[in-house]
PDB file of N, CA and C in Angstrom:
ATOM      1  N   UNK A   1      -9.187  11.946 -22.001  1.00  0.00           N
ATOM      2  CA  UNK A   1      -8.555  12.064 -20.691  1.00  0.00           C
ATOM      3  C   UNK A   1      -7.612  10.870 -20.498  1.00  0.00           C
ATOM      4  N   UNK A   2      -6.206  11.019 -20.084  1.00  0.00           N
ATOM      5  CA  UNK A   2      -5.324  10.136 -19.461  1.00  0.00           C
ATOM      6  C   UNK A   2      -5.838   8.893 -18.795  1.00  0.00           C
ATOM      7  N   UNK A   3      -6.187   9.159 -17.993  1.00  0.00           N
ATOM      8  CA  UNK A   3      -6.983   8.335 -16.968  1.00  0.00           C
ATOM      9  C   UNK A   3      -8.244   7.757 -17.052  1.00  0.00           C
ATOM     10  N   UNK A   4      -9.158   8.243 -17.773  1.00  0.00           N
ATOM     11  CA  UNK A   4     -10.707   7.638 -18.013  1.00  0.00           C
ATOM     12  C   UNK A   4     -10.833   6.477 -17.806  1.00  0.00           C
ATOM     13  N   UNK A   5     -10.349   5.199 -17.930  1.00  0.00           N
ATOM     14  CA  UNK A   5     -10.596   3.763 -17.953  1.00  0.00           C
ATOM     15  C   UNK A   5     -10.057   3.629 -16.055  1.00  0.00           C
ATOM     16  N   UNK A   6      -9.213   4.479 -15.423  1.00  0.00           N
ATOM     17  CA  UNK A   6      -9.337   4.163 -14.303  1.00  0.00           C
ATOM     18  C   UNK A   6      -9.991   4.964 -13.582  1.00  0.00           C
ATOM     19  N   UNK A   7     -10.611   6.257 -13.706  1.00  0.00           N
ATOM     20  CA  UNK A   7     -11.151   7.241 -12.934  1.00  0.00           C
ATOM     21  C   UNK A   7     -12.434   5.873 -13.361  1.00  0.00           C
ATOM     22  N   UNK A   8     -12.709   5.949 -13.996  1.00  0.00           N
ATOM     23  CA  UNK A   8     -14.336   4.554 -14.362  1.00  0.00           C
ATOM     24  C   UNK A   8     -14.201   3.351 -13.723  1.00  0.00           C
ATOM     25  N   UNK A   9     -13.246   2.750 -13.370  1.00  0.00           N
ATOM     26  CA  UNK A   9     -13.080   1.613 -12.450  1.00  0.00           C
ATOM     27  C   UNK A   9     -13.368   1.863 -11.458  1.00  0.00           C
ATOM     28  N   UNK A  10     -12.749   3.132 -11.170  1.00  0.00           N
ATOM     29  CA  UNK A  10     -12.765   3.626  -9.338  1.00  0.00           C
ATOM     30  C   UNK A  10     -14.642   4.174  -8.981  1.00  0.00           C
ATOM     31  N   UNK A  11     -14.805   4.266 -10.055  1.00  0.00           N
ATOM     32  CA  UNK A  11     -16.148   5.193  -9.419  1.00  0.00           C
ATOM     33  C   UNK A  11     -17.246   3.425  -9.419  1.00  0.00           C
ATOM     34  N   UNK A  12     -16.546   2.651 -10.421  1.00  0.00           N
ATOM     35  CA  UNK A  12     -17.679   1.964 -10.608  1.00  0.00           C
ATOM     36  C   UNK A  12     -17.561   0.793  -9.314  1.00  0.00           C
ATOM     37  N   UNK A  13     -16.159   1.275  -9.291  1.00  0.00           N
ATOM     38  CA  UNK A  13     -15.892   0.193  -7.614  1.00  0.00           C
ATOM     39  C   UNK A  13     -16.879   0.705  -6.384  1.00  0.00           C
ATOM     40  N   UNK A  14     -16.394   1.794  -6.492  1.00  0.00           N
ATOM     41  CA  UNK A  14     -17.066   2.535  -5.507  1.00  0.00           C
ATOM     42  C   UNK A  14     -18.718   2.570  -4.772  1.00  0.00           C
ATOM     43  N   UNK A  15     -19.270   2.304  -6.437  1.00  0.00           N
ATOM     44  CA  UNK A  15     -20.684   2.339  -6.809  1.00  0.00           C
ATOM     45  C   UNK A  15     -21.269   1.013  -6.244  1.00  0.00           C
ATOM     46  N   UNK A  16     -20.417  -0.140  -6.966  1.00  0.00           N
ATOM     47  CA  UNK A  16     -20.620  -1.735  -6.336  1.00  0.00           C
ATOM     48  C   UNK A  16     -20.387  -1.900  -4.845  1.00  0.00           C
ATOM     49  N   UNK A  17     -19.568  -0.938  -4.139  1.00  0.00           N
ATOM     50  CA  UNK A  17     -19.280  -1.235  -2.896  1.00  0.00           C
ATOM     51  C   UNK A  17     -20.302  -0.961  -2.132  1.00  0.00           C
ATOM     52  N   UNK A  18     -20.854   0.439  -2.654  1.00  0.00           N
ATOM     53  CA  UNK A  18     -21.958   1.101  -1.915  1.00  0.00           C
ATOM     54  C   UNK A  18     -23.102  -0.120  -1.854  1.00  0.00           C
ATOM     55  N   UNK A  19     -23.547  -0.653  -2.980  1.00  0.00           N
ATOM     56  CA  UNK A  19     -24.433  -1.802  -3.071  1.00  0.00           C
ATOM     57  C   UNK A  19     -24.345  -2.652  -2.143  1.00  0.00           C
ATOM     58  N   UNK A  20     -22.902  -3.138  -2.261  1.00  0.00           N
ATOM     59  CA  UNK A  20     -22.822  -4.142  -1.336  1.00  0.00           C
ATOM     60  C   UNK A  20     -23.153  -3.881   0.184  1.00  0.00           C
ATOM     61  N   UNK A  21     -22.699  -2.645   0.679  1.00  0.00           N
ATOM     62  CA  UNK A  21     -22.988  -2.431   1.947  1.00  0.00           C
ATOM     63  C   UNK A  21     -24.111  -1.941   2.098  1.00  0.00           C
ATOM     64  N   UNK A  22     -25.470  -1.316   1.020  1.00  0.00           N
ATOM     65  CA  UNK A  22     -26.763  -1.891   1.555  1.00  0.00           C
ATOM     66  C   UNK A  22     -27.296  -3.181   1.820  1.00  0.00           C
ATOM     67  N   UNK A  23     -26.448  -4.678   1.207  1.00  0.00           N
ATOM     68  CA  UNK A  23     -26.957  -5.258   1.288  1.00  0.00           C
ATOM     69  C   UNK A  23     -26.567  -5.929   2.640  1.00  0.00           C
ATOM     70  N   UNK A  24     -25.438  -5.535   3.278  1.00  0.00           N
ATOM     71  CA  UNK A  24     -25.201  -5.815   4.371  1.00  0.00           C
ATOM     72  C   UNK A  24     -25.419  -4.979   5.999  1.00  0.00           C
ATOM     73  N   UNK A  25     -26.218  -4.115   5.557  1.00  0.00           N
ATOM     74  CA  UNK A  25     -26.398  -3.498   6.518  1.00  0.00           C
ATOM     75  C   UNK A  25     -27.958  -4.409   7.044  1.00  0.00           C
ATOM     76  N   UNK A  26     -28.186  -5.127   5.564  1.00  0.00           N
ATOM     77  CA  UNK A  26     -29.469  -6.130   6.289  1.00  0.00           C
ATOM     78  C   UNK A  26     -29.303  -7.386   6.788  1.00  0.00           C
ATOM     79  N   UNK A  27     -28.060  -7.908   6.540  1.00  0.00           N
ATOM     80  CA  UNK A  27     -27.431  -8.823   7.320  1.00  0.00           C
ATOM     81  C   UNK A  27     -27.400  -8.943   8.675  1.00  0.00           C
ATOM     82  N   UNK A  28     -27.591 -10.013   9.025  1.00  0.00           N
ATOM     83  CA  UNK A  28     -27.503 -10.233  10.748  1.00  0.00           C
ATOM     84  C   UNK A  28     -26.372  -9.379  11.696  1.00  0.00           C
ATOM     85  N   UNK A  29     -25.918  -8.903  12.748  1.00  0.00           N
ATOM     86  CA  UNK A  29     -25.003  -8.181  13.736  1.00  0.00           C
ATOM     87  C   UNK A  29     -23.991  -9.742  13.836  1.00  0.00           C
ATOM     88  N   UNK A  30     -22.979  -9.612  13.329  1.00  0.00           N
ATOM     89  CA  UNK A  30     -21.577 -10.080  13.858  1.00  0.00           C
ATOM     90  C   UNK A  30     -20.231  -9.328  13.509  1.00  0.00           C
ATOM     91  N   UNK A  31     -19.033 -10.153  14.415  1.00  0.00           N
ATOM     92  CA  UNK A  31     -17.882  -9.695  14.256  1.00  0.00           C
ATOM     93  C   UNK A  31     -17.397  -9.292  12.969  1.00  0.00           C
ATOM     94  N   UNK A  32     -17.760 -10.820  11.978  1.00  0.00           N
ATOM     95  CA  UNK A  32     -17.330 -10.870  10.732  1.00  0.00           C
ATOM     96  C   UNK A  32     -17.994  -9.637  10.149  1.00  0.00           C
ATOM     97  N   UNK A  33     -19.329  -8.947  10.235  1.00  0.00           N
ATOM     98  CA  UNK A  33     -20.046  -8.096   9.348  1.00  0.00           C
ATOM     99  C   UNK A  33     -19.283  -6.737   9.658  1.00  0.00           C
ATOM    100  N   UNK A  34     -18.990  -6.279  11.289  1.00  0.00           N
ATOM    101  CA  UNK A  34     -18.646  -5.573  11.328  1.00  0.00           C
ATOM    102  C   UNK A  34     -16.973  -4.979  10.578  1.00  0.00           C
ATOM    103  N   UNK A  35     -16.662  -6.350  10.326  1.00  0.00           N
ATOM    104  CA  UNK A  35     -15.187  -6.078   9.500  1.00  0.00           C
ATOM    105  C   UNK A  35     -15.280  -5.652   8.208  1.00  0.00           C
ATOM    106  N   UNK A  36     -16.261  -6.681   7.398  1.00  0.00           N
ATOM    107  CA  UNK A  36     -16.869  -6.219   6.024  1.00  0.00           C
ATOM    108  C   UNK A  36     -17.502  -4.969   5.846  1.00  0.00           C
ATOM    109  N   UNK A  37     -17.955  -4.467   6.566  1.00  0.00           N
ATOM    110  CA  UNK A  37     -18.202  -3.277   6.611  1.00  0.00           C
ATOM    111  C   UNK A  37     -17.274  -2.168   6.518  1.00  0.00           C
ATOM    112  N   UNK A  38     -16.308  -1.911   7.161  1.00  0.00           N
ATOM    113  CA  UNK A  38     -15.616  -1.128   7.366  1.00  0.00           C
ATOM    114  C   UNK A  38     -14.363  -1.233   6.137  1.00  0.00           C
ATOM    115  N   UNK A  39     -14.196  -2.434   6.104  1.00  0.00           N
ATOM    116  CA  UNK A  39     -13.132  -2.760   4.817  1.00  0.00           C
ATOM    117  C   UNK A  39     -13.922  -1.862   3.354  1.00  0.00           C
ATOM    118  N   UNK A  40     -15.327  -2.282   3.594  1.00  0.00           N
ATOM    119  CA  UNK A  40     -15.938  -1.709   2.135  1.00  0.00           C
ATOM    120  C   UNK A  40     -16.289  -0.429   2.034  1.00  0.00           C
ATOM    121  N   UNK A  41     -16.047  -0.148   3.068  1.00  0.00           N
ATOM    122  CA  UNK A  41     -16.269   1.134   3.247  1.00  0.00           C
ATOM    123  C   UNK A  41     -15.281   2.143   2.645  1.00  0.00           C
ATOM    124  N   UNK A  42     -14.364   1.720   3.587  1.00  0.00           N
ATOM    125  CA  UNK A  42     -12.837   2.349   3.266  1.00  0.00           C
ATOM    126  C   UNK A  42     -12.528   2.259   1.690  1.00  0.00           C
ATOM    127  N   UNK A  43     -12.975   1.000   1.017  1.00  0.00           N
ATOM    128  CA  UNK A  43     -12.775   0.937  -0.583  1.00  0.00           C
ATOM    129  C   UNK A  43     -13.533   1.688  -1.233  1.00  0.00           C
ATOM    130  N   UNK A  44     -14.859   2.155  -1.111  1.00  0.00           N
ATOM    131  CA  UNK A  44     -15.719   2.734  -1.794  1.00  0.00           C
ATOM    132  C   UNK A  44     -15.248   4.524  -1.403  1.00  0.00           C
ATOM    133  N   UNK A  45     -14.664   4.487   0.137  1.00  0.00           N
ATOM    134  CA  UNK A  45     -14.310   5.847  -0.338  1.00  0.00           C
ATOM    135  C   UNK A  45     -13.217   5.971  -1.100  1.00  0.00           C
ATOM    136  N   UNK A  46     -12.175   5.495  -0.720  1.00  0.00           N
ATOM    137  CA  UNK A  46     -11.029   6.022  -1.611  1.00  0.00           C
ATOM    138  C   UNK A  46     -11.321   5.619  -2.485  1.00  0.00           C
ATOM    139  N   UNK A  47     -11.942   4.679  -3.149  1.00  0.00           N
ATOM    140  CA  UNK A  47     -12.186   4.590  -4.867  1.00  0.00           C
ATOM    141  C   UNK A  47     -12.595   5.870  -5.229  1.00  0.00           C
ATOM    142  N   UNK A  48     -13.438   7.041  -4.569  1.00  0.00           N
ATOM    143  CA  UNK A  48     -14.069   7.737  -5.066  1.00  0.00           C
ATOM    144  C   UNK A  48     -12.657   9.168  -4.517  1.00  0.00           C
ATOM    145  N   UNK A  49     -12.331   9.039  -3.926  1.00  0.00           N
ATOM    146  CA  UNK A  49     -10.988  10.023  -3.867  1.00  0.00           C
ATOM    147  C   UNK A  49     -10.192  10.028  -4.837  1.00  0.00           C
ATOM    148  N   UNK A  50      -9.776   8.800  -5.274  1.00  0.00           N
ATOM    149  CA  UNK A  50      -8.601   8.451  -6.147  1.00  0.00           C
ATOM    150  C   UNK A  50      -9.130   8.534  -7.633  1.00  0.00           C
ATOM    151  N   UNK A  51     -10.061   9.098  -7.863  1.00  0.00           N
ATOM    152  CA  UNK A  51     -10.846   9.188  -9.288  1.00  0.00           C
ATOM    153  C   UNK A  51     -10.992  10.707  -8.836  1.00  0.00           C
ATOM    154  N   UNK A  52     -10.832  11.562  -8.242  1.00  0.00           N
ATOM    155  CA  UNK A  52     -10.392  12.616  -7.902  1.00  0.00           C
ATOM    156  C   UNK A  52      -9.059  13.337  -8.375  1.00  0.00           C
ATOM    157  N   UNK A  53      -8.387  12.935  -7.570  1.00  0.00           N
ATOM    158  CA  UNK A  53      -6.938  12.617  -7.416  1.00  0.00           C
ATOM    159  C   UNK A  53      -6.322  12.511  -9.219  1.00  0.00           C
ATOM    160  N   UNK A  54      -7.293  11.820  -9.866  1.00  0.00           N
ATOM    161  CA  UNK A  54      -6.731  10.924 -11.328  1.00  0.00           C
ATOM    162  C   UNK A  54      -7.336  12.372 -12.101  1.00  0.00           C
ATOM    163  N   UNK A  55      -8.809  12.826 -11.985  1.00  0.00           N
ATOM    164  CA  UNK A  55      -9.547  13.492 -12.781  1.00  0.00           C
ATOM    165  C   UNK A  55      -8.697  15.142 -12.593  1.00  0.00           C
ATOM    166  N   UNK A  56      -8.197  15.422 -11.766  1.00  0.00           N
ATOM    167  CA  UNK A  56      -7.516  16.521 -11.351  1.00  0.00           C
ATOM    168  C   UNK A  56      -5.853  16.355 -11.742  1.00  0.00           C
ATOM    169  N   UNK A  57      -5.432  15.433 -12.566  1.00  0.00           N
ATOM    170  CA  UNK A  57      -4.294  15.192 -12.528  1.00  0.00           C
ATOM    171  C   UNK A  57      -3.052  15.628 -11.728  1.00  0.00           C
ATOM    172  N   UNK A  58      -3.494  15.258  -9.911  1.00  0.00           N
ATOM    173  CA  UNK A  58      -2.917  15.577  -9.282  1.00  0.00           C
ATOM    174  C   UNK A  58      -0.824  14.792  -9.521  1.00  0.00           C
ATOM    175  N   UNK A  59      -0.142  15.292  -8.804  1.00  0.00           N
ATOM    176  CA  UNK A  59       0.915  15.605  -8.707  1.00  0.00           C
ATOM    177  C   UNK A  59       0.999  13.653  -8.203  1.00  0.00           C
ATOM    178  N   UNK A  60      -0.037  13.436  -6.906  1.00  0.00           N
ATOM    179  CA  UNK A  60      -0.069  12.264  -6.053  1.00  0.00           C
ATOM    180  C   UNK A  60      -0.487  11.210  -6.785  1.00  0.00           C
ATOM    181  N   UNK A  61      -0.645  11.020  -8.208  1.00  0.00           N
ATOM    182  CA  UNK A  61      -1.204  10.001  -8.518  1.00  0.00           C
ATOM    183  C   UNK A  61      -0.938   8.678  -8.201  1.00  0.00           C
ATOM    184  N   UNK A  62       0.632   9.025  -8.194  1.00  0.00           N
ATOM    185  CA  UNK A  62       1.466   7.355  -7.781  1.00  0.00           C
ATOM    186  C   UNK A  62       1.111   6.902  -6.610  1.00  0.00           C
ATOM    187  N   UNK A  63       1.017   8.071  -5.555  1.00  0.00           N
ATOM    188  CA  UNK A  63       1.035   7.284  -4.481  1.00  0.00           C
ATOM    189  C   UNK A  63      -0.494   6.773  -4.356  1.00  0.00           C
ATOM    190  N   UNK A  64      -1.588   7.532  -4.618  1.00  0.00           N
ATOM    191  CA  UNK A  64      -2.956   7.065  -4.388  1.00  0.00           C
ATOM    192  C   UNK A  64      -3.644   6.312  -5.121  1.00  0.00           C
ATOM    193  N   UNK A  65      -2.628   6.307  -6.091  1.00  0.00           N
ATOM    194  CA  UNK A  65      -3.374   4.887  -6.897  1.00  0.00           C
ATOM    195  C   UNK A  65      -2.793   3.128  -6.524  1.00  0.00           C
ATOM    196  N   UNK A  66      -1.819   3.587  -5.760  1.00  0.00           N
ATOM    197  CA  UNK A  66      -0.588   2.558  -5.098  1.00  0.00           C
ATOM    198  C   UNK A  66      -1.664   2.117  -4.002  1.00  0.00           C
ATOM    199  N   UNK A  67      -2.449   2.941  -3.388  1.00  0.00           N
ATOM    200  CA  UNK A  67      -2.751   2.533  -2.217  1.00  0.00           C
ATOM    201  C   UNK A  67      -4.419   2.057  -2.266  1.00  0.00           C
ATOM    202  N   UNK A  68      -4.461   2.661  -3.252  1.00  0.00           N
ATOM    203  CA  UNK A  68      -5.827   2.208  -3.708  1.00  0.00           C
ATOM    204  C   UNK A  68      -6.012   0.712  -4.069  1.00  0.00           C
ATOM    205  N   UNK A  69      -5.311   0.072  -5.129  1.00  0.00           N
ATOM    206  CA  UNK A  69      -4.835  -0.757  -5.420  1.00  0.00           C
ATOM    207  C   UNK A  69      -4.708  -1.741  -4.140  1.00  0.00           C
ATOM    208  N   UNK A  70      -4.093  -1.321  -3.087  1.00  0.00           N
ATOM    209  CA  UNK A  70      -4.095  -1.976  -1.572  1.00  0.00           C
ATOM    210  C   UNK A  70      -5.306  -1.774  -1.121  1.00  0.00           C
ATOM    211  N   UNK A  71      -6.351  -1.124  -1.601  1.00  0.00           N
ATOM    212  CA  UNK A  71      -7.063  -1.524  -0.568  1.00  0.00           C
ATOM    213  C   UNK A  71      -8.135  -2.114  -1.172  1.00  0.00           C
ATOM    214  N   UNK A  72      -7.998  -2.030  -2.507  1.00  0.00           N
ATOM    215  CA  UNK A  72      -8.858  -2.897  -3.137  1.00  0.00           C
ATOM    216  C   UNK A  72      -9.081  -4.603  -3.079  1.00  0.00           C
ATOM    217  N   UNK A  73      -7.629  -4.907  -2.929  1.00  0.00           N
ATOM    218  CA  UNK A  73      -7.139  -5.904  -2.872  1.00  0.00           C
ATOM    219  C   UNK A  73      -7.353  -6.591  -1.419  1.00  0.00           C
ATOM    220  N   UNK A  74      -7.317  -5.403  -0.478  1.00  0.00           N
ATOM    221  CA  UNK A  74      -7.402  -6.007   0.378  1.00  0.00           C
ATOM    222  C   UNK A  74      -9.375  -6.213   1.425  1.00  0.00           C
ATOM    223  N   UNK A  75     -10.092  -5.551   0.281  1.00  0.00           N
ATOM    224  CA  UNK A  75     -11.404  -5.614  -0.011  1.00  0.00           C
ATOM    225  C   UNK A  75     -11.888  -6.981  -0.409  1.00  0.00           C
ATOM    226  N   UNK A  76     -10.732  -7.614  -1.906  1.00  0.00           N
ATOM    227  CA  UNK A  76     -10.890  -8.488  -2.414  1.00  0.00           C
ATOM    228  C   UNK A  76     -11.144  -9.867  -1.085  1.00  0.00           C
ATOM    229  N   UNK A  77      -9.813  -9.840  -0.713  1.00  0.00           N
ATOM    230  CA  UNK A  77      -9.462 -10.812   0.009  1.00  0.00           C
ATOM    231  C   UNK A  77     -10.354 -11.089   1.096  1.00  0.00           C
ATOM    232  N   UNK A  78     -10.844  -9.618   2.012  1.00  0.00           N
ATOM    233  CA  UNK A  78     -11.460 -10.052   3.209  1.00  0.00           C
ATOM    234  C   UNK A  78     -12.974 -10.160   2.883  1.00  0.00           C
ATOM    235  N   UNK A  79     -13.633  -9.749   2.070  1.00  0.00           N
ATOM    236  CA  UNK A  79     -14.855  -9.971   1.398  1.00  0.00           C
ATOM    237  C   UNK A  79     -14.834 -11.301   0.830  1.00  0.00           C
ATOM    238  N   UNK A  80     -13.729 -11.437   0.026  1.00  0.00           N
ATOM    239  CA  UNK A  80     -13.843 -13.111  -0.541  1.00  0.00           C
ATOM    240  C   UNK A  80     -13.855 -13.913   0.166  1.00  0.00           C
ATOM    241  N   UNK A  81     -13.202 -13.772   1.381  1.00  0.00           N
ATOM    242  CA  UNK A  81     -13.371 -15.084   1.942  1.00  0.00           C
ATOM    243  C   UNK A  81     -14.632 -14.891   3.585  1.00  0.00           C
ATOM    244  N   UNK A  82     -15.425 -13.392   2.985  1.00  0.00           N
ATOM    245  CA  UNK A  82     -16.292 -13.591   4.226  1.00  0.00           C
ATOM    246  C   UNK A  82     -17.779 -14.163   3.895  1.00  0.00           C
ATOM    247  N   UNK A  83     -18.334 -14.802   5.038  1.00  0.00           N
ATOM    248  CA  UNK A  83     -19.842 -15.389   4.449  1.00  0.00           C
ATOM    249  C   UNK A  83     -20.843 -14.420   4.670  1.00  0.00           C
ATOM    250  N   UNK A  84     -20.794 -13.679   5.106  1.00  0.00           N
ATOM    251  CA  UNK A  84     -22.064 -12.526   5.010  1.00  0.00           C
ATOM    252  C   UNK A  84     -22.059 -11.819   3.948  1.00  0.00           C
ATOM    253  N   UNK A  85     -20.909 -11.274   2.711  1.00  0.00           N
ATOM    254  CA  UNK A  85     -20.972 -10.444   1.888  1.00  0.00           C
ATOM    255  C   UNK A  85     -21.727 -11.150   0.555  1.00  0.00           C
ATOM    256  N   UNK A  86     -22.046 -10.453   0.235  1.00  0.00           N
ATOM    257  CA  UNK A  86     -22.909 -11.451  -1.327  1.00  0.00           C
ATOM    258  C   UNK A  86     -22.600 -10.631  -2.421  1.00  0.00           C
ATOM    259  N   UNK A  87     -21.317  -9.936  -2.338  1.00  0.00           N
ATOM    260  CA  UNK A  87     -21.828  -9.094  -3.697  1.00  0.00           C
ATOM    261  C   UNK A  87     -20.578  -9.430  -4.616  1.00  0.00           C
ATOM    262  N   UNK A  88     -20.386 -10.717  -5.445  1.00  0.00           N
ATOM    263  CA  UNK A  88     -19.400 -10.899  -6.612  1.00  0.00           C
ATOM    264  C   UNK A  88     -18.971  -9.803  -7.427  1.00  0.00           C
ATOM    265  N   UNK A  89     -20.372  -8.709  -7.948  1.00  0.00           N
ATOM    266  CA  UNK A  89     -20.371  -8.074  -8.409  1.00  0.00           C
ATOM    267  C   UNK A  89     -19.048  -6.726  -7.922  1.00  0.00           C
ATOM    268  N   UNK A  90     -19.158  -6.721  -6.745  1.00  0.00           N
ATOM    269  CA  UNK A  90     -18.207  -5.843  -5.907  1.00  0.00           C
ATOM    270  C   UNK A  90     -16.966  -6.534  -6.205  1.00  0.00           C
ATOM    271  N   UNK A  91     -16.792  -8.024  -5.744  1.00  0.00           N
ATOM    272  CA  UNK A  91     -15.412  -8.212  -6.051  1.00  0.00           C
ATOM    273  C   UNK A  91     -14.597  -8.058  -6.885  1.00  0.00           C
ATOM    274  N   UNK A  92     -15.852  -8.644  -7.896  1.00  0.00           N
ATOM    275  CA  UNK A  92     -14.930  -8.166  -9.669  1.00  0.00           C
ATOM    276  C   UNK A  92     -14.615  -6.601  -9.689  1.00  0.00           C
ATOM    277  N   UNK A  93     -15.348  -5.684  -8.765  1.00  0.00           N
ATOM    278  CA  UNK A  93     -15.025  -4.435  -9.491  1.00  0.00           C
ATOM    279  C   UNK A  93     -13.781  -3.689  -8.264  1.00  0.00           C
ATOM    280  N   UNK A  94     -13.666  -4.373  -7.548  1.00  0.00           N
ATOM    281  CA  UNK A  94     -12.659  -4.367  -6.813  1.00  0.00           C
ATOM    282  C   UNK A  94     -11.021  -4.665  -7.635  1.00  0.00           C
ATOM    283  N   UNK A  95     -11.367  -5.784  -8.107  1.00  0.00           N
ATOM    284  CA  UNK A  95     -10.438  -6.541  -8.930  1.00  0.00           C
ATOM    285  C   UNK A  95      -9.843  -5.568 -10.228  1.00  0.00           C
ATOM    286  N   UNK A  96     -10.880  -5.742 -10.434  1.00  0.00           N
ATOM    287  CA  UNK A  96     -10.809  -4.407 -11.836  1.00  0.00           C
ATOM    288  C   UNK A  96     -10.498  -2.892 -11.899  1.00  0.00           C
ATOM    289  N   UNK A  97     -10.925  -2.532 -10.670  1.00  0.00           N
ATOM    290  CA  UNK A  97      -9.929  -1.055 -10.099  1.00  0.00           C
ATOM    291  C   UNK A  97      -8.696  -1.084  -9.341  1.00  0.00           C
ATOM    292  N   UNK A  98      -8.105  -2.286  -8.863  1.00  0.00           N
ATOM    293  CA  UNK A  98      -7.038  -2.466  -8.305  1.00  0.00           C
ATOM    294  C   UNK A  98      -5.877  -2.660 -10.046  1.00  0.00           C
ATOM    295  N   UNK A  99      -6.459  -3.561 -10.661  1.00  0.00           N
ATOM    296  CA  UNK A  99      -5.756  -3.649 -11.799  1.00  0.00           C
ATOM    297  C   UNK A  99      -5.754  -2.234 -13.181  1.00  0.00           C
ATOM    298  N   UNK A 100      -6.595  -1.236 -12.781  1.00  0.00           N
ATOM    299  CA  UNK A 100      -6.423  -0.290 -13.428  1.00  0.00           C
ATOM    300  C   UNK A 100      -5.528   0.642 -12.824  1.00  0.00           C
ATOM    301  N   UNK A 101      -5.499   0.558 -11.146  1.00  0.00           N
ATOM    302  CA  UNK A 101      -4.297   1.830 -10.593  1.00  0.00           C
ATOM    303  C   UNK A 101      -3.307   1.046 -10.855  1.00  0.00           C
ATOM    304  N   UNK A 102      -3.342  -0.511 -10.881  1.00  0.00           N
ATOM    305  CA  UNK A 102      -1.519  -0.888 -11.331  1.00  0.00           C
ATOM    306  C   UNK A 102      -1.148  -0.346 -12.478  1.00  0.00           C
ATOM    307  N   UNK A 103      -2.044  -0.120 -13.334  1.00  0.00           N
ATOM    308  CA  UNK A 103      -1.991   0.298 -14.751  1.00  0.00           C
ATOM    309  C   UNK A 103      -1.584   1.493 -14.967  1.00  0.00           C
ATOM    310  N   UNK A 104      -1.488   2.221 -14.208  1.00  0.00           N
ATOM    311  CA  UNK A 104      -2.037   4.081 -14.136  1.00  0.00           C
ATOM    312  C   UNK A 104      -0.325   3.900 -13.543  1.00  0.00           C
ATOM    313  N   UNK A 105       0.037   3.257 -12.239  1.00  0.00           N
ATOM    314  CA  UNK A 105       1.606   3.154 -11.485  1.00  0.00           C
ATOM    315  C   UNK A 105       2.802   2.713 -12.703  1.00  0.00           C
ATOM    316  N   UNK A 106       1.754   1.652 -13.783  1.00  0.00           N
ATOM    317  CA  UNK A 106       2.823   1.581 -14.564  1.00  0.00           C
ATOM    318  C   UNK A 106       3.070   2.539 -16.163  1.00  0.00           C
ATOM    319  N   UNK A 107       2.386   2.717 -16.168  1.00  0.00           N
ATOM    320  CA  UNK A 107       2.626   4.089 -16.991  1.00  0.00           C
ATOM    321  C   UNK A 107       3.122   5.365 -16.576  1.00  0.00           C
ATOM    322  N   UNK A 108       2.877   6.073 -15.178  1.00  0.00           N
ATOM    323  CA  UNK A 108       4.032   6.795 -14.385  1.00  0.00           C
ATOM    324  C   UNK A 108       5.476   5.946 -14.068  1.00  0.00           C
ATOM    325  N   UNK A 109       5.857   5.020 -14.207  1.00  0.00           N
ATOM    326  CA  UNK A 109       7.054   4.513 -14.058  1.00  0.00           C
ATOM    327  C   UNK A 109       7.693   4.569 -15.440  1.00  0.00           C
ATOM    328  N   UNK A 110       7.329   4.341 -16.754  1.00  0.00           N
ATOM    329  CA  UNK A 110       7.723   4.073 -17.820  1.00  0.00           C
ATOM    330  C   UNK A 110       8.210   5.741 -17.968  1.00  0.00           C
TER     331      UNK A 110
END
């Protein structure tokens, strides 16, 4: 399959995210949690859309792997720098599915 190394990033992002947000659903009630939450949320679904999207060799790949990529990144960022999240494991795989849809955008460009 075309795609296998990123449809596998995305699911495995997805998978780490889910983790992470059991582990924060045992976390104390604040502002900050409620943001981490929702950020990881949003990543773990579309990780799991966009491995969809890839496995179906839809038409949209560019754009949903473009945005995926954004929101991975932007998973990265607000998780990295929040103190309630604990899951490295998530970040790296954040990291690592954002850098596989760049991968996937740059091989539709070539």
């Amino acid at each position: 399959m075309e795609y296998k190394s990123c449809i596998d990033a995305c699911r495995g992002c997805a998978d780490e995210c889910d983790r992470c947000l059991d582990s924060l659903s045992r976390a104390p009630n604040s502002t900050e949690l409620l943001a981490a939450v929702r950020t990881v949320t949003d990543c773990s679904q579309f990780c799991r859309t966009t491995a969809g999207f890839l496995e179906r060799g839809s038409r949209f790949v560019t754009a949903v792997c473009g945005l995926c990529a954004e929101i991975c990144d932007a998973c990265v960022a607000g998780c990295g720098q929040s103190t309630v999240t604990q899951g490295q494991a998530c970040l790296d795989s954040c990291r690592e599915c954002a850098n596989e849809c760049r991968r996937v955008l740059a091989f539709q460009k070539a």
